[in-house]
N, C-alpha and C. Protein backbone atom coordinates (compact mmCIF):
# COMPACT_ATOMS: atom_id res chain seq x y z
N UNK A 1 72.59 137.65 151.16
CA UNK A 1 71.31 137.04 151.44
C UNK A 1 70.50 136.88 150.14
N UNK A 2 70.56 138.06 149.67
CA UNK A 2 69.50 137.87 147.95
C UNK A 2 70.11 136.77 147.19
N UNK A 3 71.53 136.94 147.23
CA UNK A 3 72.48 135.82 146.04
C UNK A 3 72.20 134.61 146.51
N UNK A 4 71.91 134.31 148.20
CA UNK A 4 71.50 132.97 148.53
C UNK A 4 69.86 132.57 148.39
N UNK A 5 69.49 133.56 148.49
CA UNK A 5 67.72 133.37 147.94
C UNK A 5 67.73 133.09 146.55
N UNK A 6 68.25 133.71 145.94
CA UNK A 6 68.36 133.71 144.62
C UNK A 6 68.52 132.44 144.07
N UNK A 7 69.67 131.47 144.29
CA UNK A 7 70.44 130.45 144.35
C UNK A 7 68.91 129.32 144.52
N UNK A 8 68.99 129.42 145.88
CA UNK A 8 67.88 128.33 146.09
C UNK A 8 66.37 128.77 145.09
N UNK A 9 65.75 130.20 145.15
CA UNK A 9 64.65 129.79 144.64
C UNK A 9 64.44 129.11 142.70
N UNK A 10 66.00 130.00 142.24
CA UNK A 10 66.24 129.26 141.09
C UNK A 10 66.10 127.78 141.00
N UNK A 11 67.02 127.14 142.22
CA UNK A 11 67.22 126.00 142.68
C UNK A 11 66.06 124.99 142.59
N UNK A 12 65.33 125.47 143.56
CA UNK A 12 64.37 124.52 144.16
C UNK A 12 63.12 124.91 144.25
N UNK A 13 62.63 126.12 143.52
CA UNK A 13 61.36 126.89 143.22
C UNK A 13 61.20 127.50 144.75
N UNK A 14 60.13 128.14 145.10
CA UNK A 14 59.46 128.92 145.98
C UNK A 14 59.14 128.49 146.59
N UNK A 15 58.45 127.36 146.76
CA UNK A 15 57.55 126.59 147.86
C UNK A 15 58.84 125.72 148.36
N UNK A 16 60.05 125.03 148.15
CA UNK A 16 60.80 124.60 148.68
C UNK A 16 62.00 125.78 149.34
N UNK A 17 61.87 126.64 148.39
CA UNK A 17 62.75 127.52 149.66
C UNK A 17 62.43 128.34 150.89
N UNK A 18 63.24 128.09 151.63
CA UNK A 18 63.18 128.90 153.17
C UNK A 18 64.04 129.83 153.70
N UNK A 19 63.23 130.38 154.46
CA UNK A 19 63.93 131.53 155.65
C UNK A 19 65.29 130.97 156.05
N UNK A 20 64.57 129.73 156.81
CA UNK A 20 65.89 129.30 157.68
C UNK A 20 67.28 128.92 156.53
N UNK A 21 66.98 128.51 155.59
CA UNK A 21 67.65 127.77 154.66
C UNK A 21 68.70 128.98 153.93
N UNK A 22 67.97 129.42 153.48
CA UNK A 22 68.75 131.25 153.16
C UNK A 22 69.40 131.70 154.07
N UNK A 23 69.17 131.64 155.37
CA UNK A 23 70.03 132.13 156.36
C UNK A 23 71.55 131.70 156.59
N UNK A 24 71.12 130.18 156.54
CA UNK A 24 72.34 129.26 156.70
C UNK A 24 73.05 129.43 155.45
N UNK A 25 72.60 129.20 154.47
CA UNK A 25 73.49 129.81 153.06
C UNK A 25 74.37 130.49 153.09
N UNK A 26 73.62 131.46 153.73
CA UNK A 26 74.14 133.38 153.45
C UNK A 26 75.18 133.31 154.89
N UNK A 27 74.91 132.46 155.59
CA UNK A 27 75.83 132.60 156.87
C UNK A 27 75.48 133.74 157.73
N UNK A 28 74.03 133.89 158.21
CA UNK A 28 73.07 134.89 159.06
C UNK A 28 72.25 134.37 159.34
N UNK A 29 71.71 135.09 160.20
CA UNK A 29 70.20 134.49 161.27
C UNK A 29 69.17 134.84 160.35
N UNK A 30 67.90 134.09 160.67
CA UNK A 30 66.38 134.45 160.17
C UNK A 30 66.07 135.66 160.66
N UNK A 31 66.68 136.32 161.75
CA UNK A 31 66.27 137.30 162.33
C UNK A 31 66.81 138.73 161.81
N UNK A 32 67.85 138.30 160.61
CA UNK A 32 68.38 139.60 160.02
C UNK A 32 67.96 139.26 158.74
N UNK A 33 67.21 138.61 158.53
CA UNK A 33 66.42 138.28 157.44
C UNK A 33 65.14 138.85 157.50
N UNK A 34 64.69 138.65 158.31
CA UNK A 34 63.43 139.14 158.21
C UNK A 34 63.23 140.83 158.83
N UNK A 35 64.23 141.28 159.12
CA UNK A 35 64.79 142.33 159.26
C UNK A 35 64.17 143.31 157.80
N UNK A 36 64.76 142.87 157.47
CA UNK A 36 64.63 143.30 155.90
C UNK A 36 63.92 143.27 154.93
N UNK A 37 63.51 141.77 155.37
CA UNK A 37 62.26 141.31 153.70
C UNK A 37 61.45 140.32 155.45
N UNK A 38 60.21 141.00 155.42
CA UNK A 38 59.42 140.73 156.70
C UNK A 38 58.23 139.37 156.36
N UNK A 39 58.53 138.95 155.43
CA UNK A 39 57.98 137.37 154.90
C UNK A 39 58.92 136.66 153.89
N UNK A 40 58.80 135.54 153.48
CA UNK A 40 59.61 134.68 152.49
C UNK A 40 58.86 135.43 151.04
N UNK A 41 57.21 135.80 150.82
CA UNK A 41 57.18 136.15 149.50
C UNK A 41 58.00 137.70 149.38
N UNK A 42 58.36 138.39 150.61
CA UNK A 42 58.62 139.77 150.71
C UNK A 42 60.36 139.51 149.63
N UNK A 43 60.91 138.44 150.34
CA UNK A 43 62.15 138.04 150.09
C UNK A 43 62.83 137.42 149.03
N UNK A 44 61.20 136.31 147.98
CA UNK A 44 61.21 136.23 146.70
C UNK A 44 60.89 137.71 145.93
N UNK A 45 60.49 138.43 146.64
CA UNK A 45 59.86 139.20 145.37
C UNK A 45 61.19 140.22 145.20
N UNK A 46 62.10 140.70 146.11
CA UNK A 46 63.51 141.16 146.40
C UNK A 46 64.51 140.82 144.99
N UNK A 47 64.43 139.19 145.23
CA UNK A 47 64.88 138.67 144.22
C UNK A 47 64.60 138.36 142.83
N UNK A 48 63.16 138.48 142.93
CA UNK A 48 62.93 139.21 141.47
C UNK A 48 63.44 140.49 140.76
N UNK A 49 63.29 141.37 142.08
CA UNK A 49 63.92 142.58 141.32
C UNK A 49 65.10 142.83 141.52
N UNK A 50 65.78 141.87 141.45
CA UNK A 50 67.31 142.25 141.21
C UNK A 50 68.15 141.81 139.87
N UNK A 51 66.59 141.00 139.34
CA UNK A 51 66.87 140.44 137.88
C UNK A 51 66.97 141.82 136.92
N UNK A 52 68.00 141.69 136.26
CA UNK A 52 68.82 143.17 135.33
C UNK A 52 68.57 142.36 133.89
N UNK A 53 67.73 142.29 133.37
CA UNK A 53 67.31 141.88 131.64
C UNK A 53 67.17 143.22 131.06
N UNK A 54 67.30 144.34 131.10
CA UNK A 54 67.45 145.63 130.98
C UNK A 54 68.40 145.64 129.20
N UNK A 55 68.01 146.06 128.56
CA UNK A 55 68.50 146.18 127.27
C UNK A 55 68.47 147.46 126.66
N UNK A 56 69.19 148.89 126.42
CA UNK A 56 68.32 150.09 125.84
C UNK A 56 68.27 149.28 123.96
N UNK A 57 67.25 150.22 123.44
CA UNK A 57 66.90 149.77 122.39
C UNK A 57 66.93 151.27 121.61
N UNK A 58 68.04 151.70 121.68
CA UNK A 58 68.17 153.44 120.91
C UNK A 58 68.05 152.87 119.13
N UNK A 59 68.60 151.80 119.49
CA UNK A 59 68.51 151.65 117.28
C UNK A 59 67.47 151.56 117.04
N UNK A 60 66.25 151.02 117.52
CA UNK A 60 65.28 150.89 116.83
C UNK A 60 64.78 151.54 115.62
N UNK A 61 64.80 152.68 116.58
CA UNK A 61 64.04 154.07 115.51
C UNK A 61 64.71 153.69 114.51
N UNK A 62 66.15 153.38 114.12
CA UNK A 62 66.65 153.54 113.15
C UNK A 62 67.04 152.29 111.88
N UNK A 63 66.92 151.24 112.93
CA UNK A 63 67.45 149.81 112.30
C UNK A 63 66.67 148.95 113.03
N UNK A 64 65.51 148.80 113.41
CA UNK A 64 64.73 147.94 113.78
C UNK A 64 64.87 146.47 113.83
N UNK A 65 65.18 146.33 112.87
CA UNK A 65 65.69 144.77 112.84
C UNK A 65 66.88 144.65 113.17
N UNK A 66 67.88 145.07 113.34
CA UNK A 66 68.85 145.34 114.58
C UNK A 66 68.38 145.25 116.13
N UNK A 67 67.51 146.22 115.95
CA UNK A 67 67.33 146.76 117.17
C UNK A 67 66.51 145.36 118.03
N UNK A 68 66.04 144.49 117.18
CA UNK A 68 65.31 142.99 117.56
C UNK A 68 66.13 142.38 117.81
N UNK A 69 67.28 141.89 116.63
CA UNK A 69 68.43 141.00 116.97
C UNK A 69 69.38 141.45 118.43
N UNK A 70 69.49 142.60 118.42
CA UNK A 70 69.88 142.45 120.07
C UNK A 70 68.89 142.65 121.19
N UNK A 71 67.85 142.85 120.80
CA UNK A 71 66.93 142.18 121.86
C UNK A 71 66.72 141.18 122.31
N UNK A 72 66.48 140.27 121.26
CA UNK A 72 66.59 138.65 121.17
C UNK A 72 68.46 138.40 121.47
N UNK A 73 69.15 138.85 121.49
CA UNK A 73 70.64 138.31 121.89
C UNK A 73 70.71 138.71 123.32
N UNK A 74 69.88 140.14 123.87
CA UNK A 74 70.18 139.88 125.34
C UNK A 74 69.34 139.24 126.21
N UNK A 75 68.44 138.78 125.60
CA UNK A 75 66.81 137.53 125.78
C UNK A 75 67.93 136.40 126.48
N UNK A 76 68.31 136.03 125.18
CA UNK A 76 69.58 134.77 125.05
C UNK A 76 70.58 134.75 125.99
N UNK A 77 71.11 135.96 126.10
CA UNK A 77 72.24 135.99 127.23
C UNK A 77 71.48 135.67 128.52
N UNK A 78 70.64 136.45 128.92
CA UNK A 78 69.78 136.38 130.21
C UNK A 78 69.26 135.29 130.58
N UNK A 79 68.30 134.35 129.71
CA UNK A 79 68.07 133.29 130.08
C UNK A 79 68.80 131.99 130.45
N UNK A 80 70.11 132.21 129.88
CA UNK A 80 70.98 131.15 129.61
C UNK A 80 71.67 131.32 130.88
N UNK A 81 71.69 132.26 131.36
CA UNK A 81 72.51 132.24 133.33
C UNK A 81 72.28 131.74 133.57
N UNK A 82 73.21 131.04 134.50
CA UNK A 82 73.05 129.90 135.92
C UNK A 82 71.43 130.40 136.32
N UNK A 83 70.38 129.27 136.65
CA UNK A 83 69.51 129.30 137.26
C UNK A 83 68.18 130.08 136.60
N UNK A 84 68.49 130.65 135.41
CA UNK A 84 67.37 131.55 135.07
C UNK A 84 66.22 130.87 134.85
N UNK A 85 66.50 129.54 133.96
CA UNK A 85 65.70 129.06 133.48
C UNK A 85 64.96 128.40 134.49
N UNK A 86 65.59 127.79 135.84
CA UNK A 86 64.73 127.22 136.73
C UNK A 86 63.89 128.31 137.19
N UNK A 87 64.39 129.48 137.19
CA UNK A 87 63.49 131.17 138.00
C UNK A 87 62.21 130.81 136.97
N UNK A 88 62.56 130.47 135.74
CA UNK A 88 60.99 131.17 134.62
C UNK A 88 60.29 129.82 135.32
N UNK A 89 60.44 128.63 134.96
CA UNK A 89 60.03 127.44 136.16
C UNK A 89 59.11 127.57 136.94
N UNK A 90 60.18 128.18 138.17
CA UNK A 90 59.21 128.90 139.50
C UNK A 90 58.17 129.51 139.32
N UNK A 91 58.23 130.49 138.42
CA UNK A 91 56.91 131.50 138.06
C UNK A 91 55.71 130.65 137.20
N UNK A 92 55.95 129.57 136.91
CA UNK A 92 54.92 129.07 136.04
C UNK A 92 54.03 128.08 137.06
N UNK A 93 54.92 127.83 138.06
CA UNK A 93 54.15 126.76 139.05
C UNK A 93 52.87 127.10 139.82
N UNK A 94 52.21 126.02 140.06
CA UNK A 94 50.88 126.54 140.65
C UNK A 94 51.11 127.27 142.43
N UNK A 95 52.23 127.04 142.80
CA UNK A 95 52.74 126.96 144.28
C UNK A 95 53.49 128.60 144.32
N UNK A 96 54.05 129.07 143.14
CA UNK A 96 54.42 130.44 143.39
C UNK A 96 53.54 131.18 143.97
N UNK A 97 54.21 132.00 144.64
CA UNK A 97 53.36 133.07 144.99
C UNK A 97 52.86 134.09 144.44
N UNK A 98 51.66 134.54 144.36
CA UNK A 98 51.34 135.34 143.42
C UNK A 98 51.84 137.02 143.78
N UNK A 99 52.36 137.48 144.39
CA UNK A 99 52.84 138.60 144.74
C UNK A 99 54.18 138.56 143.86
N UNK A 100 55.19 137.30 143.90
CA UNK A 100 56.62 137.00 143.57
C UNK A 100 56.13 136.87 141.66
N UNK A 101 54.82 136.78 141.75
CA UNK A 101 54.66 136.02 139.82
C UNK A 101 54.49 137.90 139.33
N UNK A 102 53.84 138.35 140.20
CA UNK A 102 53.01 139.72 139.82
C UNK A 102 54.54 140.22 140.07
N UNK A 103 55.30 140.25 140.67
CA UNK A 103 56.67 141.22 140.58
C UNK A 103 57.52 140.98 139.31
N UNK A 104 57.56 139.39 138.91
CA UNK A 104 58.48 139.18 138.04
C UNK A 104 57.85 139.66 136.83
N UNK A 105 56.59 139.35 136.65
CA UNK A 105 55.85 140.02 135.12
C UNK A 105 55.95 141.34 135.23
N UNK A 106 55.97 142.30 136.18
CA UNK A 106 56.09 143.33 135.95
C UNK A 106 57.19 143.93 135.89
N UNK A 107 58.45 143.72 136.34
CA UNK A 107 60.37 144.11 136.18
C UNK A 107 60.93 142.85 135.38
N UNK A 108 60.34 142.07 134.91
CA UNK A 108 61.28 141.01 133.64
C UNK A 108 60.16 140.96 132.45
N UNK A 109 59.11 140.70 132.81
CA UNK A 109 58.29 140.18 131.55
C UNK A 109 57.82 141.49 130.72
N UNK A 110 57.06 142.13 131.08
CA UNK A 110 56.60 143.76 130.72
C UNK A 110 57.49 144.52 130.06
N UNK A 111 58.60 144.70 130.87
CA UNK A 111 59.89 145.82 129.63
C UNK A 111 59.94 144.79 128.83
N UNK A 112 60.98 143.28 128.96
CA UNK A 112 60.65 143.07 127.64
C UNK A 112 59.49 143.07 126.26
N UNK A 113 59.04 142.72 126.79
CA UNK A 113 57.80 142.78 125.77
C UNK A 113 57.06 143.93 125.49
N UNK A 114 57.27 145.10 125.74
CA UNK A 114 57.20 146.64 125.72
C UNK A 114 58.51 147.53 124.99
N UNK A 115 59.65 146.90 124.74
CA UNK A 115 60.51 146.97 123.92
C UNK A 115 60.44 146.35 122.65
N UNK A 116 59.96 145.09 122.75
CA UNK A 116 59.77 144.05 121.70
C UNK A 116 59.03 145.15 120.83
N UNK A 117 57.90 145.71 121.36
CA UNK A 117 56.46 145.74 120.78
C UNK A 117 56.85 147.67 120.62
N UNK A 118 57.83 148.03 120.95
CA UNK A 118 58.32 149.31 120.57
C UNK A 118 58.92 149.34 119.22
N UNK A 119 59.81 148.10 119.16
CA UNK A 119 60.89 147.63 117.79
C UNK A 119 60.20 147.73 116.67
N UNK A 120 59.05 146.78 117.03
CA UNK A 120 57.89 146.65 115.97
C UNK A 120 57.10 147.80 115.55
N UNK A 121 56.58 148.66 116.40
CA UNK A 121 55.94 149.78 116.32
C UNK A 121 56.78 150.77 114.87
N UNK A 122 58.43 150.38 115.37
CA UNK A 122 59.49 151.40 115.00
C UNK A 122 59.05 151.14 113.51
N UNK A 123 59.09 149.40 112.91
CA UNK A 123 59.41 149.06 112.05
C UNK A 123 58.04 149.45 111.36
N UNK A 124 56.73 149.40 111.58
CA UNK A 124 55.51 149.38 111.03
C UNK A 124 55.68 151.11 110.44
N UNK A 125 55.99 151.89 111.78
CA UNK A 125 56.33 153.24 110.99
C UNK A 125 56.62 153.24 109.62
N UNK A 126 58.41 153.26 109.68
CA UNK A 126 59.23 153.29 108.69
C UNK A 126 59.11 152.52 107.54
N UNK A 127 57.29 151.46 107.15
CA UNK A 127 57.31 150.90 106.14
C UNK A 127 57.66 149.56 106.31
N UNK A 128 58.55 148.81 107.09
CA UNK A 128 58.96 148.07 106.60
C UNK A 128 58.47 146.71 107.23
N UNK A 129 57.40 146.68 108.09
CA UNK A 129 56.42 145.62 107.84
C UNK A 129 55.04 145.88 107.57
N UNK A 130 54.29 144.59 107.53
CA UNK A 130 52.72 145.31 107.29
C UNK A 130 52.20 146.02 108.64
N UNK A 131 51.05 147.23 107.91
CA UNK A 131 50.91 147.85 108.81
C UNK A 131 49.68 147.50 109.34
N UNK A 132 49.15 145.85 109.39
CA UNK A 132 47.99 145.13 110.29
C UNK A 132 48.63 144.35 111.20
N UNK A 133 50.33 144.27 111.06
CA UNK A 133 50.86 143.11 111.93
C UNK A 133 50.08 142.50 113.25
N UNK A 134 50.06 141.71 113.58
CA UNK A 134 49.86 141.59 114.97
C UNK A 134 50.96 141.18 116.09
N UNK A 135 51.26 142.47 116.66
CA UNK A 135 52.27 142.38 117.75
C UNK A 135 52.20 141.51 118.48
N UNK A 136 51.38 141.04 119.12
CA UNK A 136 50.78 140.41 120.02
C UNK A 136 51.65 138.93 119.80
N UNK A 137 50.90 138.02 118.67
CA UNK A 137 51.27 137.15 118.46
C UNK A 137 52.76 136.97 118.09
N UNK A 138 53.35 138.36 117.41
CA UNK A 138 54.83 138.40 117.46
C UNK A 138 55.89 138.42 118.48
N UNK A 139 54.90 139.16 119.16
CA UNK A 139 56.15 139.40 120.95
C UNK A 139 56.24 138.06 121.01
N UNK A 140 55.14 137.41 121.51
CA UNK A 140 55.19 135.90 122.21
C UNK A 140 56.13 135.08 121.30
N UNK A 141 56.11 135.15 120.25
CA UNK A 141 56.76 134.19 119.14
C UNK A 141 58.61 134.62 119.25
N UNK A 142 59.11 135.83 119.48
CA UNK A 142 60.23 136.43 119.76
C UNK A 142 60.96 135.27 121.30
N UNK A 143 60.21 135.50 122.34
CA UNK A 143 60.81 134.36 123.02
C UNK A 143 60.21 132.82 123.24
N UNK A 144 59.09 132.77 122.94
CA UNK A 144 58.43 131.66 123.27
C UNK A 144 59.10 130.29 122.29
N UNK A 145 59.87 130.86 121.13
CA UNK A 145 60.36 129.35 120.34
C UNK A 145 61.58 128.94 121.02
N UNK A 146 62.10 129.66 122.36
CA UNK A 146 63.98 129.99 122.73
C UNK A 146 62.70 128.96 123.90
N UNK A 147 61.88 128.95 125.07
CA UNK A 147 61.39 128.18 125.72
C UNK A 147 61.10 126.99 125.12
N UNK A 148 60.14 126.67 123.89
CA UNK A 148 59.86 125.72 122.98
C UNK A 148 60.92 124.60 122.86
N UNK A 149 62.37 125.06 122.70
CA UNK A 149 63.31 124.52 122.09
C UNK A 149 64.46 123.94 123.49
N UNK A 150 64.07 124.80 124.92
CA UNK A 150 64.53 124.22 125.93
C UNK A 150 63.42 122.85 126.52
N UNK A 151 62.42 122.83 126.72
CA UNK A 151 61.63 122.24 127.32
C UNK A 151 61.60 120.77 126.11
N UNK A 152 62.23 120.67 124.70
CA UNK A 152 62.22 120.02 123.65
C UNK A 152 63.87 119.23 124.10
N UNK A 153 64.35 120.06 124.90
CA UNK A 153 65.67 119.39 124.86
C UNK A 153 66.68 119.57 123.85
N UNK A 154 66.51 120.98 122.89
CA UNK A 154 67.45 121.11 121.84
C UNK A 154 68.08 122.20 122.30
N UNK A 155 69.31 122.71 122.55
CA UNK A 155 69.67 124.00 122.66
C UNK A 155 69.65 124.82 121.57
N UNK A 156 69.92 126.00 121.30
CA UNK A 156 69.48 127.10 120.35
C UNK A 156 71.11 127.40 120.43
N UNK A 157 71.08 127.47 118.57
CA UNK A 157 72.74 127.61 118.15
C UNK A 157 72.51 129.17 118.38
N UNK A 158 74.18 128.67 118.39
CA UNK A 158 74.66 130.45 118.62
C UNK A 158 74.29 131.67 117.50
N UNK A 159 73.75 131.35 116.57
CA UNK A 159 73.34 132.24 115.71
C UNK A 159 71.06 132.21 116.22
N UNK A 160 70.72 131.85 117.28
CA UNK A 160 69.36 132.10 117.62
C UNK A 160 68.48 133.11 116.93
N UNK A 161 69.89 134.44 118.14
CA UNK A 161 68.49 135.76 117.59
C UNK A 161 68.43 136.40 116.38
N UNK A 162 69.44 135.92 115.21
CA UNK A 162 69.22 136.52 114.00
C UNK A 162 68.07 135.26 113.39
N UNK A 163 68.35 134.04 113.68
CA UNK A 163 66.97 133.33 112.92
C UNK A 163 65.94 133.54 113.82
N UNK A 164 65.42 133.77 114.44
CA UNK A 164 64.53 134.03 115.18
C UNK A 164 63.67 135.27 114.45
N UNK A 165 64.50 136.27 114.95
CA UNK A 165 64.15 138.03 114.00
C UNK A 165 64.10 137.35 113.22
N UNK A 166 64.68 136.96 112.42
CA UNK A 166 64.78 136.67 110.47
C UNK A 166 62.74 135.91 110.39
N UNK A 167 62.70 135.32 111.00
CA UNK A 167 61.33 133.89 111.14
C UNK A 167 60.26 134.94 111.86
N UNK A 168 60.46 135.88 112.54
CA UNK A 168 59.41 136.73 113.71
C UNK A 168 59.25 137.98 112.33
N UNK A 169 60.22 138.67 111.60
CA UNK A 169 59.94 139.71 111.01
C UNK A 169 59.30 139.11 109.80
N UNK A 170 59.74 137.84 109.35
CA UNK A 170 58.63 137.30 107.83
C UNK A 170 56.98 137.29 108.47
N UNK A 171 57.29 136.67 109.57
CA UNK A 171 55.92 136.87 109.81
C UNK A 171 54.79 138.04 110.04
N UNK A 172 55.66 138.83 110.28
CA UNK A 172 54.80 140.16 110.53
C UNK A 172 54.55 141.05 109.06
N UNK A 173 55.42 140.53 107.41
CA UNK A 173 54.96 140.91 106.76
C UNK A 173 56.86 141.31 106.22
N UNK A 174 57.90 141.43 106.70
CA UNK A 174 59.02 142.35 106.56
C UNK A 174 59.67 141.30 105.73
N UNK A 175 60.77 142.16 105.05
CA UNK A 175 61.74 141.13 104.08
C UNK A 175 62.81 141.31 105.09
N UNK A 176 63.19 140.35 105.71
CA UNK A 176 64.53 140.64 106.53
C UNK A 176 66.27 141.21 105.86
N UNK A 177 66.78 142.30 106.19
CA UNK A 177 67.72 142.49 105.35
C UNK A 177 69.36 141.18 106.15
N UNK A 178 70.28 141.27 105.12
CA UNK A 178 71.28 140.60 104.95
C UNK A 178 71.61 141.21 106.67
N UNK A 179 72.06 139.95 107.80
CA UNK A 179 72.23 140.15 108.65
C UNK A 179 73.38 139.43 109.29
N UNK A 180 74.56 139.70 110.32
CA UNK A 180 75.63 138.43 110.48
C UNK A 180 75.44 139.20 112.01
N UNK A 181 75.82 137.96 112.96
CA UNK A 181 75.79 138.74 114.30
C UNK A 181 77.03 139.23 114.52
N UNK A 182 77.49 140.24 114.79
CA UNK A 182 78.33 141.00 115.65
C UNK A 182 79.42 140.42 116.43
N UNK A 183 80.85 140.37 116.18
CA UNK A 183 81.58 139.42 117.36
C UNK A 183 82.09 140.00 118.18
């Protein structure tokens, strides 16, 4: 049932998906649907949290700019799934529901950007950016050029999250060290 909610609200945003419609998907009644998730926002918001963007970030402390580049590489992996990008979509529309927007910012948007802004923290410690950075404007800049560059119609080469980090850490003040991604 979630994988068919899932499907469509990626699909066709929130306000076009349905009870009945999910049911027939999933090959079940509305009535074992609502069983479970006792409204359609009960049933988007389900499917928010089954979104796994979950990354640990143990290097930081130690390699910070590491610890970014695979942040930004599992950013990359995550968004690039079947349907993700229509999910971020959904959440931006005036028609979402605000219960389903308030779930997704809080289990997708928040850790990331609470990791982001941990990396940074790590790095301001240890010296190795300035210590006025502004996080703020850096988190946003970490994914917001990977949206920039979809909505532009360019895809983002496979080397993204090292230019990205490389372009996000000059800005905060850091000399980026010699970096190759990982195969």
């Amino acid at each position: 049932m979630l994988a068919a909610a899932r499907r469509q609200l990626s699909r066709d945003g929130y306000e076009a998906m349905s009870v009945a419609s999910v049911a027939e998907e999933a090959g079940t009644t509305r009535q074992a649907i609502y069983r479970r998730w006792p409204t359609k926002a009960d049933l988007a918001a389900a499917v928010v949290a089954t979104i796994d963007d979950d990354v640990a970030a143990e290097t930081a402390q130690a390699d910070p700019f590491a610890a970014l580049v695979a942040e930004l590489t599992d950013f990359a992996r995550g968004v690039s799934m079947p349907g993700r990008m229509s999910l971020v979509g959904a959440m931006l529309q005036e028609s979402a529901d605000p219960a389903v927007v308030t779930r997704y910012r809080a289990h997708v948007i928040a850790p990331r950007r609470a990791r982001l802004t941990a990396i940074f923290h790590d790095a301001q410690r240890l010296g190795l950016i300035d210590p006025d950075a502004d996080f703020t404007v850096a988190v946003t800049m970490c994914t917001g050029n990977w949206y920039g560059r979809a909505l532009a119609g360019d895809d983002p080469p496979p080397d993204w999250p090292v230019r990205a980090a490389t372009l996000v850490w000059r800005s905060v003040g850091g000399d980026p060290p010699p970096f190759t991604m990982p195969d």
